[in-house]
N, C-alpha and C. Protein backbone atom coordinates (compact mmCIF):
# COMPACT_ATOMS: atom_id res chain seq x y z
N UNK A 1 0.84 -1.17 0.00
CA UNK A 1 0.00 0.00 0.00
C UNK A 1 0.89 1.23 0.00
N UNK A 2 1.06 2.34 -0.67
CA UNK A 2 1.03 3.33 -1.01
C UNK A 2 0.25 4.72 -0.39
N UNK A 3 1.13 5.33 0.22
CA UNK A 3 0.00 6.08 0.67
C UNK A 3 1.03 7.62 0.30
N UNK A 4 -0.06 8.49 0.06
CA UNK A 4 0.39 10.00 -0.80
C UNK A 4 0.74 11.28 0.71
N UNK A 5 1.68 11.97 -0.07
CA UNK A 5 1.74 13.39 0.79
C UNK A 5 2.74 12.87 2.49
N UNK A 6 1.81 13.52 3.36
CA UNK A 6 2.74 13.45 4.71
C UNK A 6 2.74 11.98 5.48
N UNK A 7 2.27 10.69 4.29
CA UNK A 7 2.39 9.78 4.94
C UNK A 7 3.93 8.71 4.70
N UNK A 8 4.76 9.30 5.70
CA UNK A 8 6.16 8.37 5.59
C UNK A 8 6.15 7.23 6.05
N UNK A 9 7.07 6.51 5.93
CA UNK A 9 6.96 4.88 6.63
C UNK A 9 6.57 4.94 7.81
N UNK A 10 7.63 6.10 8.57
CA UNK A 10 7.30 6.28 10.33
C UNK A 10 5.80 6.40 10.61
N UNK A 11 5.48 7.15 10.00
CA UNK A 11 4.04 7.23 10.44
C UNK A 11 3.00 6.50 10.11
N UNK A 12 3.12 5.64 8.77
CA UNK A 12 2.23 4.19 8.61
C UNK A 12 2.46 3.28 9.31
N UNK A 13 3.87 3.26 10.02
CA UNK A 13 4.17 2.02 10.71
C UNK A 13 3.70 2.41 12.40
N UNK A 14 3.69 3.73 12.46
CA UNK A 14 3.02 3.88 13.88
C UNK A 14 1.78 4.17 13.88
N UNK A 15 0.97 4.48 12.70
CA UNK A 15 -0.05 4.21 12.86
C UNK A 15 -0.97 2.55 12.72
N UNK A 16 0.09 1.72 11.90
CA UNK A 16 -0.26 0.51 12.26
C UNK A 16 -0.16 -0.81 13.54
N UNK A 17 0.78 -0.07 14.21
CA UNK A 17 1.97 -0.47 15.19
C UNK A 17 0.48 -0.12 16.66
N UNK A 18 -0.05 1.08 16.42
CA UNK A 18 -1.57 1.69 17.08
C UNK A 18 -2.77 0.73 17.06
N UNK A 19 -2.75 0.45 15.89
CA UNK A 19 -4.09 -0.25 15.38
C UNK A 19 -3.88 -1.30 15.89
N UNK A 20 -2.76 -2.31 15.53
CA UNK A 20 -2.29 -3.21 16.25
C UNK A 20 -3.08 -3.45 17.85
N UNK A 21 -2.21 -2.52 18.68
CA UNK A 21 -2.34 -2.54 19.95
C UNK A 21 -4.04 -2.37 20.02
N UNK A 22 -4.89 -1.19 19.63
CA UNK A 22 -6.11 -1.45 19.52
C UNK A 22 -6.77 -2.44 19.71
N UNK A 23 -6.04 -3.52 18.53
CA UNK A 23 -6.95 -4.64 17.91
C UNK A 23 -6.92 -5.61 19.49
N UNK A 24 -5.96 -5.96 19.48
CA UNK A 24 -5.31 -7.03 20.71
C UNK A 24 -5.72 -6.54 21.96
N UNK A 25 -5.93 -5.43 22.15
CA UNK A 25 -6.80 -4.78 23.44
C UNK A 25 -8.18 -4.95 23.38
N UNK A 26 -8.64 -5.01 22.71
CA UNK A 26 -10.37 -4.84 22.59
C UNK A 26 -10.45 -6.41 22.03
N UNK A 27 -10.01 -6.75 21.69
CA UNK A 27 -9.85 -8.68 21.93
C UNK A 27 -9.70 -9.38 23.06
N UNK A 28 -9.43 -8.48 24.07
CA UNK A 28 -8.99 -9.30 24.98
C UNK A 28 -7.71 -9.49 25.71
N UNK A 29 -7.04 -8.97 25.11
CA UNK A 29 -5.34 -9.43 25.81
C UNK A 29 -5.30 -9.58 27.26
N UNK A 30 -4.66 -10.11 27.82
CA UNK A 30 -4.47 -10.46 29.52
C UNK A 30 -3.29 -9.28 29.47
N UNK A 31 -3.20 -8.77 30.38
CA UNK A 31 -1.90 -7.73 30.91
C UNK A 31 -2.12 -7.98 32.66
N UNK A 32 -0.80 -7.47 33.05
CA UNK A 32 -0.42 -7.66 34.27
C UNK A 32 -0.12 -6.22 34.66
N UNK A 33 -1.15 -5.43 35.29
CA UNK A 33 -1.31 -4.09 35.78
C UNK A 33 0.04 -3.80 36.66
N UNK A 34 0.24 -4.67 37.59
CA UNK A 34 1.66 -4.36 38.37
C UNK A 34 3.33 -3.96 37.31
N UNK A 35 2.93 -4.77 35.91
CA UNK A 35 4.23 -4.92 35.10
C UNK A 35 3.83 -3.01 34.14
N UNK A 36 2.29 -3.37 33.61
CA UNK A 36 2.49 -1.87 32.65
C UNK A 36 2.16 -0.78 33.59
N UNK A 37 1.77 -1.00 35.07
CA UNK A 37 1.20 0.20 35.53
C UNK A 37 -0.13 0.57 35.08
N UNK A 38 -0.82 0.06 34.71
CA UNK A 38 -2.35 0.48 34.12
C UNK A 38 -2.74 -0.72 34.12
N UNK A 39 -4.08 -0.82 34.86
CA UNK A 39 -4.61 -1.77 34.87
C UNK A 39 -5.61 -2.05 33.02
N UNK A 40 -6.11 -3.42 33.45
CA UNK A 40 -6.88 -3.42 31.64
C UNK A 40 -7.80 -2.94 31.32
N UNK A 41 -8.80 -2.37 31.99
CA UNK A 41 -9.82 -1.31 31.50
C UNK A 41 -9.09 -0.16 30.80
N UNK A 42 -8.13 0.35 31.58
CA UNK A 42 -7.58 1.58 31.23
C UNK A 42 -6.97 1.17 30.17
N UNK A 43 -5.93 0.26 29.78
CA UNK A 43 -5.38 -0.04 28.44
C UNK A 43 -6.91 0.13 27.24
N UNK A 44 -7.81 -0.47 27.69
CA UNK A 44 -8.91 -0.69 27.00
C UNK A 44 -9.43 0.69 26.47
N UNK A 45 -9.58 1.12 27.57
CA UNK A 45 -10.51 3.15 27.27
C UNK A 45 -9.39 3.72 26.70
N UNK A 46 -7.78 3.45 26.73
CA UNK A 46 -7.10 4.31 25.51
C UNK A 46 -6.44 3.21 24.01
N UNK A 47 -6.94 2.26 24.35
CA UNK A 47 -7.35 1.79 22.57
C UNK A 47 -8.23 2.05 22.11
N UNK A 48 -9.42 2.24 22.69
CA UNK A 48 -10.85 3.01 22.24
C UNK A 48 -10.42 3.98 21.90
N UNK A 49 -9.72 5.09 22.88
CA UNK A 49 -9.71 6.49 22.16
C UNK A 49 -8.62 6.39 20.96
N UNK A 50 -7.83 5.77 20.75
CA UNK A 50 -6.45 5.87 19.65
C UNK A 50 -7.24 5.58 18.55
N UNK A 51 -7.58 4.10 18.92
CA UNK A 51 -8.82 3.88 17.37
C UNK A 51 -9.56 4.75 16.43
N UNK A 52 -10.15 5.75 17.73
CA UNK A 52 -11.62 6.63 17.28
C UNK A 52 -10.48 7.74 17.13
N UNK A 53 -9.84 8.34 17.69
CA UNK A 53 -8.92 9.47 16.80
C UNK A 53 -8.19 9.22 15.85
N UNK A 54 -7.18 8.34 15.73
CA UNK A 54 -6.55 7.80 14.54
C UNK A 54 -6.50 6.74 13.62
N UNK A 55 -6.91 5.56 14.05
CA UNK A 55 -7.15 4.47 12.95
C UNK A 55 -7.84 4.72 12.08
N UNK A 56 -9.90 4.79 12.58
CA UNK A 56 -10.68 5.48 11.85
C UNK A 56 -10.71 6.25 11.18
N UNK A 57 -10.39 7.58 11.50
CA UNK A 57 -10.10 8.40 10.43
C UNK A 57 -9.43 8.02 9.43
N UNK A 58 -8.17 7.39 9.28
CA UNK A 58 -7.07 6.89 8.78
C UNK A 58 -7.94 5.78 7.86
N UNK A 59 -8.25 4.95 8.11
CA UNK A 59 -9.01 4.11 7.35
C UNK A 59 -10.11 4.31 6.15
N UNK A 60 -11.00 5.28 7.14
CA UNK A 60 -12.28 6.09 6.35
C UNK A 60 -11.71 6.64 5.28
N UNK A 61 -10.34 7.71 5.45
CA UNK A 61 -9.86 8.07 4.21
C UNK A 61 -9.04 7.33 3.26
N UNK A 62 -7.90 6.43 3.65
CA UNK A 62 -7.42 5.42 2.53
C UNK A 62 -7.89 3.92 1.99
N UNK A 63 -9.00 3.55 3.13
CA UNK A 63 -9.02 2.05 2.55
C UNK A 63 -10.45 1.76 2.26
N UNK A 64 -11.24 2.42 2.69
CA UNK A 64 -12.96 2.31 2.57
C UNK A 64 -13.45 2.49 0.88
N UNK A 65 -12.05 3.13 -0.01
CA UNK A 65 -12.70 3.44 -0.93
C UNK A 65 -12.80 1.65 -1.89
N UNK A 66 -11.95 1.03 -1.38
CA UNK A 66 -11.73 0.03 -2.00
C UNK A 66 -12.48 -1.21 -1.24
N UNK A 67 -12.11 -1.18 -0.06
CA UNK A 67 -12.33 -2.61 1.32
C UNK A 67 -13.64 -1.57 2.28
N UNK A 68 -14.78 -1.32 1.47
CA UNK A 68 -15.89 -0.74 2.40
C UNK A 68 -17.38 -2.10 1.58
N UNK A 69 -18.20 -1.53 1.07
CA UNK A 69 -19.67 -2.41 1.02
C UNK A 69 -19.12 -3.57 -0.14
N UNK A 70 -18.08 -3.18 -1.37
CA UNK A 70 -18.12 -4.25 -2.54
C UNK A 70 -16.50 -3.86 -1.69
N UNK A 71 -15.98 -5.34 -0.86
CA UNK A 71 -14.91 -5.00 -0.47
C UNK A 71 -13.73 -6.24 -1.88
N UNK A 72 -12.91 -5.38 -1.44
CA UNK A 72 -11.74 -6.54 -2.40
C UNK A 72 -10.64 -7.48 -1.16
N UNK A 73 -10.33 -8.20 -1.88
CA UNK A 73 -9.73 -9.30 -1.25
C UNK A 73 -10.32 -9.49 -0.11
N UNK A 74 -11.24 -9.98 0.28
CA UNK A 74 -12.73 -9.98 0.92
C UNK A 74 -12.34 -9.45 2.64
N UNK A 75 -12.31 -8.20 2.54
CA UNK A 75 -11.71 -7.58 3.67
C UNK A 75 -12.65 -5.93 3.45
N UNK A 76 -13.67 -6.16 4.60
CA UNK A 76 -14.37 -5.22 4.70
C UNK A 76 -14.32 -4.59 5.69
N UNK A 77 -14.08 -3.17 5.47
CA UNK A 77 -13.29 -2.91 6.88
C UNK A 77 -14.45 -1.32 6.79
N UNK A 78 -15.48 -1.07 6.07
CA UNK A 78 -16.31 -0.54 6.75
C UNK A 78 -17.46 -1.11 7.55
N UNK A 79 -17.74 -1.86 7.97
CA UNK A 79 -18.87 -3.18 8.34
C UNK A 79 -17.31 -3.49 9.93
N UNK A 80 -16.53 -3.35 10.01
CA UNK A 80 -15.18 -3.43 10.58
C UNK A 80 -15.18 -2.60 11.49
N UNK A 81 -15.20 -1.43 10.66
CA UNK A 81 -15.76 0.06 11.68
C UNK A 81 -16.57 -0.10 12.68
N UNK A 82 -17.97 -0.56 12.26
CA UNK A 82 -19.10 -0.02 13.54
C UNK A 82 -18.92 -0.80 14.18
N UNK A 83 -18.13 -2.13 14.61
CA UNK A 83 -17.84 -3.29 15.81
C UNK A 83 -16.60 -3.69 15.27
N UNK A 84 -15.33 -2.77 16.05
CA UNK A 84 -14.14 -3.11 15.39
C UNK A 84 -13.76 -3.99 16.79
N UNK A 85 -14.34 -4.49 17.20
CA UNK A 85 -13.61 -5.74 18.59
C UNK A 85 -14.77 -6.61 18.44
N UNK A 86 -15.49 -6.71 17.68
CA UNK A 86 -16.48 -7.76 17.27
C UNK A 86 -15.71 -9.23 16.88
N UNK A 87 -16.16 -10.39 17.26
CA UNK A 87 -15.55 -11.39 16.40
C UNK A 87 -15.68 -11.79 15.18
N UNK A 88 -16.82 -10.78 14.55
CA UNK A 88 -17.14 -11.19 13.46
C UNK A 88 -15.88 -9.99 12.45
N UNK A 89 -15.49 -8.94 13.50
CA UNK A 89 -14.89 -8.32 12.65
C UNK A 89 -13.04 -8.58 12.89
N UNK A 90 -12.92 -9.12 13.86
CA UNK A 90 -11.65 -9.76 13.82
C UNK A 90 -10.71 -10.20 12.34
N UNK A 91 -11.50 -10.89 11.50
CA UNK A 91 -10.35 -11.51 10.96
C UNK A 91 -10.31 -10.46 9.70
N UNK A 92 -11.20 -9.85 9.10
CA UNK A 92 -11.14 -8.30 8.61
C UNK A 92 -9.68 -7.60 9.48
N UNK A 93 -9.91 -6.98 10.15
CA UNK A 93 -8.97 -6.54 11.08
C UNK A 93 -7.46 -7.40 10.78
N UNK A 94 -7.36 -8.40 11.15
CA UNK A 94 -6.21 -9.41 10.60
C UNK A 94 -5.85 -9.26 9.43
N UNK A 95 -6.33 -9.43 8.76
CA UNK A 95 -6.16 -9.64 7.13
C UNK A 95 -5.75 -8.04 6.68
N UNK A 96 -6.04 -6.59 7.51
CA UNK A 96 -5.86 -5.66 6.75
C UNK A 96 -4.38 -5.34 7.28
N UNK A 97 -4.36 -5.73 8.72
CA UNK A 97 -2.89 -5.19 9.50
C UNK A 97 -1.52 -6.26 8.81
N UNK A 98 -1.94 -7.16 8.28
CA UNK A 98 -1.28 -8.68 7.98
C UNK A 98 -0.74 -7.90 6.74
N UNK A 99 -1.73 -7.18 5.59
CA UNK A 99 -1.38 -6.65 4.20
C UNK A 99 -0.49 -5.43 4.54
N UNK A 100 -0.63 -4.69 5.62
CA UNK A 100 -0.37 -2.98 5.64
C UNK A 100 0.90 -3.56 5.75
């Protein structure tokens, strides 16, 4: 993927490196509050917010035009959007961080 203007590697890779953590948080991950200092709700309420400020946006504008209602390489990642810790939207999610 290709992406135009102020998007450099650094910043696709930290914005995927984000999404990432997102994904694996709102899935579920086990963490050990004594090791990160934040217990897992709180990991949880700031993958929620990283998602909804930067993935989303990020997504809505480069990949929805292609992977939204007639998605390609069967990765629909607007249907992804409205339950992005859904299990139904999991492997969407996989399949787009797996390509980026």
């Amino acid at each position: 993927m290709h992406l135009p203007g102020p998007f450099s590697f650094f910043s696709t890779s930290a914005l995927v490196t984000a999404f990432g953590f997102a994904l694996i948080s709102s899935h579920g991950a086990e963490t050990d509050g004594a090791e990160s200092g934040m217990d897992e709700a709180a990991l949880q309420a700031d993958a929620k917010k990283t998602f909804k400020e930067k993935v989303e946006p990020f997504v809505e504008t480069y990949c929805i035009k292609c992977h939204g209602p007639r998605p390609k390489g069967d990765v629909n990642l607007k249907s992804a959007l409205r339950s992005p810790g859904s299990p139904a939207s999991y492997l969407h999610w996989q399949k787009a961080v797996a390509n980026v």
